[in-house]
N, C-alpha and C. Protein backbone atom coordinates (compact mmCIF):
# COMPACT_ATOMS: atom_id res chain seq x y z
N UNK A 1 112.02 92.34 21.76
CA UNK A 1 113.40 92.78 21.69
C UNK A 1 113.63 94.00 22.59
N UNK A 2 112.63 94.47 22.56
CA UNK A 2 112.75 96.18 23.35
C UNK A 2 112.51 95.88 24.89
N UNK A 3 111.85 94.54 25.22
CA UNK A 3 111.66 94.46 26.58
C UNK A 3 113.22 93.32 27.04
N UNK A 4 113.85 92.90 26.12
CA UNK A 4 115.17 92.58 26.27
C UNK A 4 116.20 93.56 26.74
N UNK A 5 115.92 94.45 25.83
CA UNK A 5 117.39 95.55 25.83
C UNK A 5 117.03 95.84 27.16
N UNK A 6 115.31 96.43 27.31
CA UNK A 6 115.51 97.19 28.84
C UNK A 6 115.61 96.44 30.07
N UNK A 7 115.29 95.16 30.07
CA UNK A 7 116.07 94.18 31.05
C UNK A 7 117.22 94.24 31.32
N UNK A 8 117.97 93.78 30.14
CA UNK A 8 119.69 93.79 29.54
C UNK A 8 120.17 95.29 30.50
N UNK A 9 119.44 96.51 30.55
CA UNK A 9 120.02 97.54 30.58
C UNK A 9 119.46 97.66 32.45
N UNK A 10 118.92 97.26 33.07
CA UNK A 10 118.39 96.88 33.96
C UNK A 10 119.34 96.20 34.90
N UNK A 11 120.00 95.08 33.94
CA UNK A 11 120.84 94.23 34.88
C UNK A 11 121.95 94.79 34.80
N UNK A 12 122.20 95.48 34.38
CA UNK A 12 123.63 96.36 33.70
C UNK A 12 123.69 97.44 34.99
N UNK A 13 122.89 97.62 35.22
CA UNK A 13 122.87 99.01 36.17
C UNK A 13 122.56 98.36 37.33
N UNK A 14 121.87 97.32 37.61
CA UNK A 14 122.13 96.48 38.86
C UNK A 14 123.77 96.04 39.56
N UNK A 15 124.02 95.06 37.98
CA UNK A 15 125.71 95.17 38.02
C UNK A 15 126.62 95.49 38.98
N UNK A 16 126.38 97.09 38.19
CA UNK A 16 127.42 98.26 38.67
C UNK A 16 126.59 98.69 40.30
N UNK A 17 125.51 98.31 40.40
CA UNK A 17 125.76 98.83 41.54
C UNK A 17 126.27 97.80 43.12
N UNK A 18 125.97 96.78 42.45
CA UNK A 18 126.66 95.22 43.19
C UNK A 18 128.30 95.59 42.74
N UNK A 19 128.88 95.57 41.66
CA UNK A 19 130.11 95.93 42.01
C UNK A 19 130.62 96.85 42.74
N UNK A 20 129.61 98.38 43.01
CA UNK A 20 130.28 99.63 43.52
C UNK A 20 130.13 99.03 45.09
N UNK A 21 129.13 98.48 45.46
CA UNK A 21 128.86 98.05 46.96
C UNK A 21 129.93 97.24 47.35
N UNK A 22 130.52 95.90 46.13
CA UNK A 22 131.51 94.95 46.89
C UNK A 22 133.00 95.73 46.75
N UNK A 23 132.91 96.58 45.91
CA UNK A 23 134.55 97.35 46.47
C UNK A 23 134.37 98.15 47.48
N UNK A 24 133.06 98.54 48.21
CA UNK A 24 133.31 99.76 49.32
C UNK A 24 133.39 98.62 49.97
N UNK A 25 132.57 97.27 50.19
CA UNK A 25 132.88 96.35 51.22
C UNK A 25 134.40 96.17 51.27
N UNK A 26 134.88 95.64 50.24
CA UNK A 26 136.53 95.39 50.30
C UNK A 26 137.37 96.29 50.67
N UNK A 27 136.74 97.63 50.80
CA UNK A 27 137.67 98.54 51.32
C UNK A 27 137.68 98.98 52.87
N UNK A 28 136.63 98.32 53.09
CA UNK A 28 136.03 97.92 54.74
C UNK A 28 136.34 97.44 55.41
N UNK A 29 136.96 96.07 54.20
CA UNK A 29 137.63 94.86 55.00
C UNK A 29 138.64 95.39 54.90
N UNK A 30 139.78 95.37 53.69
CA UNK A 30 140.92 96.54 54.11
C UNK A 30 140.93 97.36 55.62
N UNK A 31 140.26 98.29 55.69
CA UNK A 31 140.23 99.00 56.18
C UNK A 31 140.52 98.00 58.45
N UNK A 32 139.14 97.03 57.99
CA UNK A 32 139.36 96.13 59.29
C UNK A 32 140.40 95.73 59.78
N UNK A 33 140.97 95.21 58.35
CA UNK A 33 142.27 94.15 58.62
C UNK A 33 143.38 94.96 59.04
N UNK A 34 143.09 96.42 58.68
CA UNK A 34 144.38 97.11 59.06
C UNK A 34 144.36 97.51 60.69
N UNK A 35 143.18 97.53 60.86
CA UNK A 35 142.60 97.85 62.59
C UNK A 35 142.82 96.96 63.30
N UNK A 36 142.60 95.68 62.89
CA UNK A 36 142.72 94.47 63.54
C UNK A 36 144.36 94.46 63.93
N UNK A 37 145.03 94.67 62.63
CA UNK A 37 146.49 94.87 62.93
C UNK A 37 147.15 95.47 64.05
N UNK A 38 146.98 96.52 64.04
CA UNK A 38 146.84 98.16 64.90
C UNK A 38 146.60 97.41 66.66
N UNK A 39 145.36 96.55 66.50
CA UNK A 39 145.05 96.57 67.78
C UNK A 39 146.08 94.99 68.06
N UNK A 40 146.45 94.65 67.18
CA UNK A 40 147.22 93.11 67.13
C UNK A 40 148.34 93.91 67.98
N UNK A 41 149.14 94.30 67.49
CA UNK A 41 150.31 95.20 67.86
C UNK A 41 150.56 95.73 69.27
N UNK A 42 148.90 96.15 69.46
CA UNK A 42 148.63 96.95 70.32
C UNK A 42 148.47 96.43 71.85
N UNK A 43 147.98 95.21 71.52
CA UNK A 43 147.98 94.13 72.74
C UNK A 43 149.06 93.49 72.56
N UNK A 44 149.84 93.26 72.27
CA UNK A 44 150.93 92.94 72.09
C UNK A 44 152.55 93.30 72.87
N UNK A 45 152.00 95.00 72.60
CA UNK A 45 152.58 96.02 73.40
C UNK A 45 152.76 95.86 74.83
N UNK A 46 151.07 96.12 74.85
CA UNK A 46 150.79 96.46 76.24
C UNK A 46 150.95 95.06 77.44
N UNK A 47 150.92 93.66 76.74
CA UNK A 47 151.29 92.55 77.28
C UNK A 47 152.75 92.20 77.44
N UNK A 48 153.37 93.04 76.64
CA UNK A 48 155.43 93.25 77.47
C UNK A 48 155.45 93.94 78.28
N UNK A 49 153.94 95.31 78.15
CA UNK A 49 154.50 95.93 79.11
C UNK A 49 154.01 95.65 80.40
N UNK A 50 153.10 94.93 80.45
CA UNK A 50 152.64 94.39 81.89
C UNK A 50 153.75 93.24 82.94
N UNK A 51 153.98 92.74 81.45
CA UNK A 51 155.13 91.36 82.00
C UNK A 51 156.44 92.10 82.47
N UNK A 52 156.63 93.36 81.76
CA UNK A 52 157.87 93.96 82.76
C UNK A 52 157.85 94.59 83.90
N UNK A 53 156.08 95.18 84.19
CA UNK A 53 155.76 95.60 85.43
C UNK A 53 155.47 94.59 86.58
N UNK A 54 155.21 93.36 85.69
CA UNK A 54 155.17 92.55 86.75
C UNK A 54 156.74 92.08 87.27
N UNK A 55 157.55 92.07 86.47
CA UNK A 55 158.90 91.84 87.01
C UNK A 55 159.44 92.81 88.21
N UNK A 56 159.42 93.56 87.23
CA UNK A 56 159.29 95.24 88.54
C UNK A 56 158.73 94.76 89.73
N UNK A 57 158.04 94.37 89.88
CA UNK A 57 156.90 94.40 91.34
C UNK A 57 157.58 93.28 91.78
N UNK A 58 157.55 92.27 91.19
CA UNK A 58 158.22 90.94 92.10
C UNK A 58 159.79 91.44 92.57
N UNK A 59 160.33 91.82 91.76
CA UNK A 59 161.77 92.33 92.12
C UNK A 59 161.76 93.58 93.30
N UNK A 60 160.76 93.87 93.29
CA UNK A 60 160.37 95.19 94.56
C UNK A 60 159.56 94.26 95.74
N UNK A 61 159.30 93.24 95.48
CA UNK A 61 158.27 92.49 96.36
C UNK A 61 159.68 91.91 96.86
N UNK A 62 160.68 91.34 96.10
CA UNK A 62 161.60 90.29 96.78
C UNK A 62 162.68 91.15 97.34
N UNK A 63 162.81 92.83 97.26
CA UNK A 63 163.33 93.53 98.01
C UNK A 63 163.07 93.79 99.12
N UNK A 64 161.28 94.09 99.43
CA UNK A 64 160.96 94.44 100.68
C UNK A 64 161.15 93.28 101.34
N UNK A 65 160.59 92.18 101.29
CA UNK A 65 160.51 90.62 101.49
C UNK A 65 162.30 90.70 102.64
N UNK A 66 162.84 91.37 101.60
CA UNK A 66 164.23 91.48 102.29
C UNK A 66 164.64 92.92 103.37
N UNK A 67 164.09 93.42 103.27
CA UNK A 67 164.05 94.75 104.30
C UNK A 67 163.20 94.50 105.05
N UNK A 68 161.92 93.68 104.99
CA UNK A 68 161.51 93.56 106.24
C UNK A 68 161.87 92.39 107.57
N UNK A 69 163.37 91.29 106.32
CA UNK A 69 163.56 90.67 107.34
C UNK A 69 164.62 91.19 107.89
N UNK A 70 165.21 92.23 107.08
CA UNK A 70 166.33 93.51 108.32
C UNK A 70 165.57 94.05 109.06
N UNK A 71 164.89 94.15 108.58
CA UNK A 71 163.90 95.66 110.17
C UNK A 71 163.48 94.26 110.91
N UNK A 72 162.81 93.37 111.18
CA UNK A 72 162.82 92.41 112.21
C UNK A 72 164.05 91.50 112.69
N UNK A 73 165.41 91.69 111.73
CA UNK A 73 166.44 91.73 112.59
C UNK A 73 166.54 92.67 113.63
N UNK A 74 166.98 93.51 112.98
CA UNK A 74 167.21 95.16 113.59
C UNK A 74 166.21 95.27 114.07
N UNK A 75 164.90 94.62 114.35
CA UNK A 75 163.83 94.88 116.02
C UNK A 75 164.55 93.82 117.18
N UNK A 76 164.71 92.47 116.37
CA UNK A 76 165.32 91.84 117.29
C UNK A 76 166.42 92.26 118.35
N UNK A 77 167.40 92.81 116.98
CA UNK A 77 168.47 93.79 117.61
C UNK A 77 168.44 94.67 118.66
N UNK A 78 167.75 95.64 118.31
CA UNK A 78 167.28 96.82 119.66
C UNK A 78 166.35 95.99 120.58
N UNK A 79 165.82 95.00 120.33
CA UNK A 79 165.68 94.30 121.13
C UNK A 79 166.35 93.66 122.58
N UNK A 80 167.55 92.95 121.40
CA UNK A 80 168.75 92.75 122.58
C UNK A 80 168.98 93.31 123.26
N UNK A 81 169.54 94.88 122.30
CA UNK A 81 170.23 95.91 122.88
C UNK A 81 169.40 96.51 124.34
N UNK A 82 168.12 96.66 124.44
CA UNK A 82 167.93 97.03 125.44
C UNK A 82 167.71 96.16 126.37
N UNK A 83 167.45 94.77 126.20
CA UNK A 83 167.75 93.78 127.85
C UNK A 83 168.99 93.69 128.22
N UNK A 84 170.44 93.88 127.09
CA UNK A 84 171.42 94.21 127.47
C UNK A 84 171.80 95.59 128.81
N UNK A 85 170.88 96.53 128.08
CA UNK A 85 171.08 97.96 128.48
C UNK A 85 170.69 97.62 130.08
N UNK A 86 169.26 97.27 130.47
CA UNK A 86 168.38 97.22 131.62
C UNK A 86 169.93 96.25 132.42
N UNK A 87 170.35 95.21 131.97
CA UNK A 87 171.40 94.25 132.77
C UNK A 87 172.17 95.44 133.11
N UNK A 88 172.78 96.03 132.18
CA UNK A 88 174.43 96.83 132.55
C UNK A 88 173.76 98.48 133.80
N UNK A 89 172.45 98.38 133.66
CA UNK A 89 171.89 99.45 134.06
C UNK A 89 171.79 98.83 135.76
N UNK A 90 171.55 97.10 135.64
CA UNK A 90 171.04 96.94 137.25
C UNK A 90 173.00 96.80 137.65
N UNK A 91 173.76 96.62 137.01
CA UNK A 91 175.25 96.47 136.94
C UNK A 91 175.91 97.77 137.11
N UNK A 92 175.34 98.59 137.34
CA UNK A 92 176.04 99.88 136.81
C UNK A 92 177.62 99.87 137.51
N UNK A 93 177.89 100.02 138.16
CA UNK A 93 178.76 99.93 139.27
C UNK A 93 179.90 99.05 138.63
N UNK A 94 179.20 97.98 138.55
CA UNK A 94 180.81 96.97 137.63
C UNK A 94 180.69 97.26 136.06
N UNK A 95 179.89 98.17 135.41
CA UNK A 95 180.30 98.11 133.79
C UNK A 95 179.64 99.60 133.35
N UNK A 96 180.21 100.57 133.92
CA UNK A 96 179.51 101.95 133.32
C UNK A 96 179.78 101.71 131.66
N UNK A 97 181.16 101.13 131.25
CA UNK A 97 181.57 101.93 130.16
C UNK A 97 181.03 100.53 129.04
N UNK A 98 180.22 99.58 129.74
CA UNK A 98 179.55 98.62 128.79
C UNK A 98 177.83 99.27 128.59
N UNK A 99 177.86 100.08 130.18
CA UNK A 99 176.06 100.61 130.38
C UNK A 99 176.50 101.59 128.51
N UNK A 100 177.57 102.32 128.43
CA UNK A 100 177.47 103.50 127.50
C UNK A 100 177.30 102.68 126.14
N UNK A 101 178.14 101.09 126.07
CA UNK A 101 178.27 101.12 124.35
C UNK A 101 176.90 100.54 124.50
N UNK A 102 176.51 100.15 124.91
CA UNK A 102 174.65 99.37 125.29
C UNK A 102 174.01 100.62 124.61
N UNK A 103 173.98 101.59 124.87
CA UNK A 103 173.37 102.53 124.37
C UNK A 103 173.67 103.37 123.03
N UNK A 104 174.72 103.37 123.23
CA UNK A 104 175.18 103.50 121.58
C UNK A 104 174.94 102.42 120.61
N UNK A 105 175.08 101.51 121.42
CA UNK A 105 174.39 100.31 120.19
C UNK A 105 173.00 100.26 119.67
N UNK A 106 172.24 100.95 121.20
CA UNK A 106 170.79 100.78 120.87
C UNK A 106 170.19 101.89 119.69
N UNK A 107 171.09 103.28 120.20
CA UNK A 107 171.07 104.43 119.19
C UNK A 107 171.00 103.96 117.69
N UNK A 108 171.96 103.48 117.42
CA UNK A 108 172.48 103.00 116.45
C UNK A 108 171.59 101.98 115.64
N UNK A 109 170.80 100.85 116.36
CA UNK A 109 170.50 100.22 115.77
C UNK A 109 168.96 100.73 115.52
N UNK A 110 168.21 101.99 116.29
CA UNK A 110 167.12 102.69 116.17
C UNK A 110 167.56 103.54 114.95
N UNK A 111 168.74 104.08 114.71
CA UNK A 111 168.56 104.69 113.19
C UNK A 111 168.81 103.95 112.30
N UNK A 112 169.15 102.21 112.28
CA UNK A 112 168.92 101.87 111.28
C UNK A 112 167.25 101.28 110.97
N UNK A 113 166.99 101.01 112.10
CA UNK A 113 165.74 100.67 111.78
C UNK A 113 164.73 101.85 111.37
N UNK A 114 165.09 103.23 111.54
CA UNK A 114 164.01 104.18 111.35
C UNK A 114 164.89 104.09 109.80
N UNK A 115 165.85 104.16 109.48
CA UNK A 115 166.27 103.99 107.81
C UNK A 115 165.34 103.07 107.06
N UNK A 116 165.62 101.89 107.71
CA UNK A 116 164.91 100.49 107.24
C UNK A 116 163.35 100.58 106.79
N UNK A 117 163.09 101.60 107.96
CA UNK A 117 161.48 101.97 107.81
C UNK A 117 161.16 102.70 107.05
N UNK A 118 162.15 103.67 106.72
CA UNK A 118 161.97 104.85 105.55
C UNK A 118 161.89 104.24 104.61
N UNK A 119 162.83 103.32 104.15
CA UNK A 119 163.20 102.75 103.16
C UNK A 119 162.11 101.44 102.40
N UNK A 120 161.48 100.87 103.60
CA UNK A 120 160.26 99.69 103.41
C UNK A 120 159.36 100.82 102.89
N UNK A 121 158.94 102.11 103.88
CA UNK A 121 157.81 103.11 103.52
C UNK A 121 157.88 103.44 102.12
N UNK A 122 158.88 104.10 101.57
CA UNK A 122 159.20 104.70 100.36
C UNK A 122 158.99 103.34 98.80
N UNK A 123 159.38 101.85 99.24
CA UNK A 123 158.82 100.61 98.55
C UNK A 123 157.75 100.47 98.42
N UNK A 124 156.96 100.67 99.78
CA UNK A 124 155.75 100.51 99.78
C UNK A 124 155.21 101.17 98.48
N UNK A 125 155.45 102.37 98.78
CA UNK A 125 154.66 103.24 97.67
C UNK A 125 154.89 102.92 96.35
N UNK A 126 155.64 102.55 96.40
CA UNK A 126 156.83 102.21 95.13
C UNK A 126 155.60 100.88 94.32
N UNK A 127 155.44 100.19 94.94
CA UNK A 127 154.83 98.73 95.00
C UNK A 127 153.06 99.20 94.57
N UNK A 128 152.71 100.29 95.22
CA UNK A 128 151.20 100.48 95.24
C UNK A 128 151.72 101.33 93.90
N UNK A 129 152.39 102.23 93.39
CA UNK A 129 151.78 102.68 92.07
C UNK A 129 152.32 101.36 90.85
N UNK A 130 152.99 100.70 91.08
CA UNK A 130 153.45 99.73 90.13
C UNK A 130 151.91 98.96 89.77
N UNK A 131 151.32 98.76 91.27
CA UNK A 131 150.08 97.79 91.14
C UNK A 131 148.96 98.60 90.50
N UNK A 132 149.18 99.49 90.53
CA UNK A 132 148.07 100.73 89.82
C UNK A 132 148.56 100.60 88.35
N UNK A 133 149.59 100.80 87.95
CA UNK A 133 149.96 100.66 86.77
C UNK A 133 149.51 99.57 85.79
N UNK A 134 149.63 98.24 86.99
CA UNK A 134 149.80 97.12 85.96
C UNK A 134 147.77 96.89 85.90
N UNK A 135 147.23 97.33 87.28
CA UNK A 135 145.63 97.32 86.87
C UNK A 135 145.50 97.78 85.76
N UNK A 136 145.98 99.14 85.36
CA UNK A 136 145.48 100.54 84.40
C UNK A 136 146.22 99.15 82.90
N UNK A 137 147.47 98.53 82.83
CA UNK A 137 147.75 98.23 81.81
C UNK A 137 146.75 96.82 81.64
N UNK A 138 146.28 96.03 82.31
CA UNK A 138 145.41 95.08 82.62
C UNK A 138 144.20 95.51 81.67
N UNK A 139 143.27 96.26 82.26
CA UNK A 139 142.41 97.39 81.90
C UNK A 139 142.30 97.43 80.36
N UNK A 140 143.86 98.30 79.90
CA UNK A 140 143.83 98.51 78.39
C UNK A 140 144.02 97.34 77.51
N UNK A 141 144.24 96.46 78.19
CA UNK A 141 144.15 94.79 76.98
C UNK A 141 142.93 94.11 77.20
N UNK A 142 142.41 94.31 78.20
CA UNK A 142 140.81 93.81 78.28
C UNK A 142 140.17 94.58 77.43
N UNK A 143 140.13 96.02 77.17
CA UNK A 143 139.41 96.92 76.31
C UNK A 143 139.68 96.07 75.02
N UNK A 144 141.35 96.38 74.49
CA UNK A 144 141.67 95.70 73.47
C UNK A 144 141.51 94.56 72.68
N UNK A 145 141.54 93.23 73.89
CA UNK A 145 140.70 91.98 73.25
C UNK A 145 139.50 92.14 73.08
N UNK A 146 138.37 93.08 73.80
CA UNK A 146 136.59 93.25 73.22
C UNK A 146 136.66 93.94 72.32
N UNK A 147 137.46 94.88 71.91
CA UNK A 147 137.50 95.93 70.44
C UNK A 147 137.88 94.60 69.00
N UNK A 148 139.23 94.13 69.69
CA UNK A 148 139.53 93.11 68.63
C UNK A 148 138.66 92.06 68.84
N UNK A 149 137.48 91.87 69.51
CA UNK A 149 136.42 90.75 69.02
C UNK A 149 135.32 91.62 68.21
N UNK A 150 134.77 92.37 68.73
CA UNK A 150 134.01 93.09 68.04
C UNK A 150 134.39 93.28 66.70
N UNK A 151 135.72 93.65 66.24
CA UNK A 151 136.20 94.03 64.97
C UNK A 151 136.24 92.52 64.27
N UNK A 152 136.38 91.19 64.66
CA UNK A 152 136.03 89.76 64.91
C UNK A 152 134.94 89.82 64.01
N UNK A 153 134.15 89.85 64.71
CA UNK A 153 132.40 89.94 64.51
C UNK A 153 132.32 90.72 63.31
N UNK A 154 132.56 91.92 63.05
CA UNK A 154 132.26 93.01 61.87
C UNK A 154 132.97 92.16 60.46
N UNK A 155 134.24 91.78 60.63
CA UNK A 155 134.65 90.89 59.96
C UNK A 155 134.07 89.94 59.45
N UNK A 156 133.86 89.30 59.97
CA UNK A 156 132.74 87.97 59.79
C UNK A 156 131.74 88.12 58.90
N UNK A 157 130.98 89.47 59.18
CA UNK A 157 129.31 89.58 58.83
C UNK A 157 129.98 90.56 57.58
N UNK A 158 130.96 91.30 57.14
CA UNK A 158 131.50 91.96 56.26
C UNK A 158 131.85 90.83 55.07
N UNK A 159 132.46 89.62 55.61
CA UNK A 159 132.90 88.20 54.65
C UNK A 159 131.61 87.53 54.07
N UNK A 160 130.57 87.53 55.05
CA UNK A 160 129.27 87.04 54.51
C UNK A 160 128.63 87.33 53.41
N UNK A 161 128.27 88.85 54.13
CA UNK A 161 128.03 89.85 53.05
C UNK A 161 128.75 89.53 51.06
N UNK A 162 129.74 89.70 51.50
CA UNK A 162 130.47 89.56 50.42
C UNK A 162 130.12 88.47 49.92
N UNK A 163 130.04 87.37 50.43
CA UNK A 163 130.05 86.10 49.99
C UNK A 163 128.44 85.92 49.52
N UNK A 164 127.43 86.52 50.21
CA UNK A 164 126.18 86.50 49.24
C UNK A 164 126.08 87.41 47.99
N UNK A 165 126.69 89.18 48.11
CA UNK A 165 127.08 89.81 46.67
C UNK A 165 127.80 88.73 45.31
N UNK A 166 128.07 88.18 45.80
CA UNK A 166 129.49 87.56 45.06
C UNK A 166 128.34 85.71 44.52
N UNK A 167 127.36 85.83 45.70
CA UNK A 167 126.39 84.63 45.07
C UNK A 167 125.64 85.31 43.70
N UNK A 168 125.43 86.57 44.39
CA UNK A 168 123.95 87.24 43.64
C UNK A 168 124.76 87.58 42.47
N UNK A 169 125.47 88.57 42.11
CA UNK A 169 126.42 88.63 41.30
C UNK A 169 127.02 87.63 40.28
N UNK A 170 126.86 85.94 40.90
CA UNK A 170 127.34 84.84 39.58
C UNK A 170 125.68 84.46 39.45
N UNK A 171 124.64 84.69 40.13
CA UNK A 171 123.19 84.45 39.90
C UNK A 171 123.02 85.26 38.75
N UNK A 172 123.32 86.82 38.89
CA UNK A 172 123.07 87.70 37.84
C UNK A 172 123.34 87.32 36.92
N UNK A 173 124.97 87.07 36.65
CA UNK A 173 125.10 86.71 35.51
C UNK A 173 125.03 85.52 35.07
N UNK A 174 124.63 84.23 35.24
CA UNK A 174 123.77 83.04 35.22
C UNK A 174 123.03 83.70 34.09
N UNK A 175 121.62 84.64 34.77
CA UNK A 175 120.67 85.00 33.80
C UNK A 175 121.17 86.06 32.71
């Protein structure tokens, strides 16, 4: 009888300590599921915010796309303008006052193209930190999906766990 009780009192204190272990586990998993959340959210985030940088960039890509077919107008242009110019120049005599707008045209179409160029230059840049951006946001969801596998994995072997306490525990009390 006395080697009963101290069994009895044996498994009793085993018990409790299989129960104290499967609530810190459950509070683990808690604790996961709320991380898992966190990082759910979190990639989530950061995948609108890539999809709007990528809009950004295409909409800056289909701008330059379009300024650079003005600045190769406007090369074409000063183009013209100066085989125009060289004609009214071997002409001088019959068209001074066409030799002058020839040149005002050419003026003219050199500050739009040095605009054009400012303006492609200043995209440019525009375009290279966007692409930096969307690497750097790229970057933080790759981190994010290996954190949220890893936390995957911890999960898993945390459910196991549990699931052998929870064997040993209806074994215990079996006996």
């Amino acid at each position: 009888l006395m080697d009963c009780e101290g069994h009895r009192q044996a498994l009793e204190v085993q018990l409790a300590g299989i129960r104290e272990e499967n609530q810190d586990l459950q509070c683990r998993h808690g604790d996961s599921q709320r991380e898992m959340d966190t990082l759910r959210k979190r990639t989530e985030t950061l995948i609108c915010a890539r999809s709007q940088l990528e809009q950004s960039v295409q909409s800056l890509r289909n701008r330059l796309d379009a300024q650079e077919q003005e600045i190769q107008s406007l090369r074409q242009r000063n183009i013209e303008a100066a085989r125009q110019f060289e004609e009214l120049e071997a002409q001088r005599d019959e068209g001074n006052r066409e030799g002058e707008r020839a040149a005002k045209e050419t003026k003219r179409c050199q500050q739009l193209l040095d605009q054009a160029e400012l303006r492609n230059s200043r995209q440019q840049q525009q375009v290279f930190a966007l692409r930096q951006g969307m690497e750097k946001v790229t970057l933080e969801r790759d981190l994010a999906i290996g954190e949220r596998a890893e936390l995957s994995t911890a999960l898993s072997k945390v459910e196991r766990s549990n699931t052998e306490l929870s064997l040993s525990l209806d074994k215990a009390r079996a006996e």
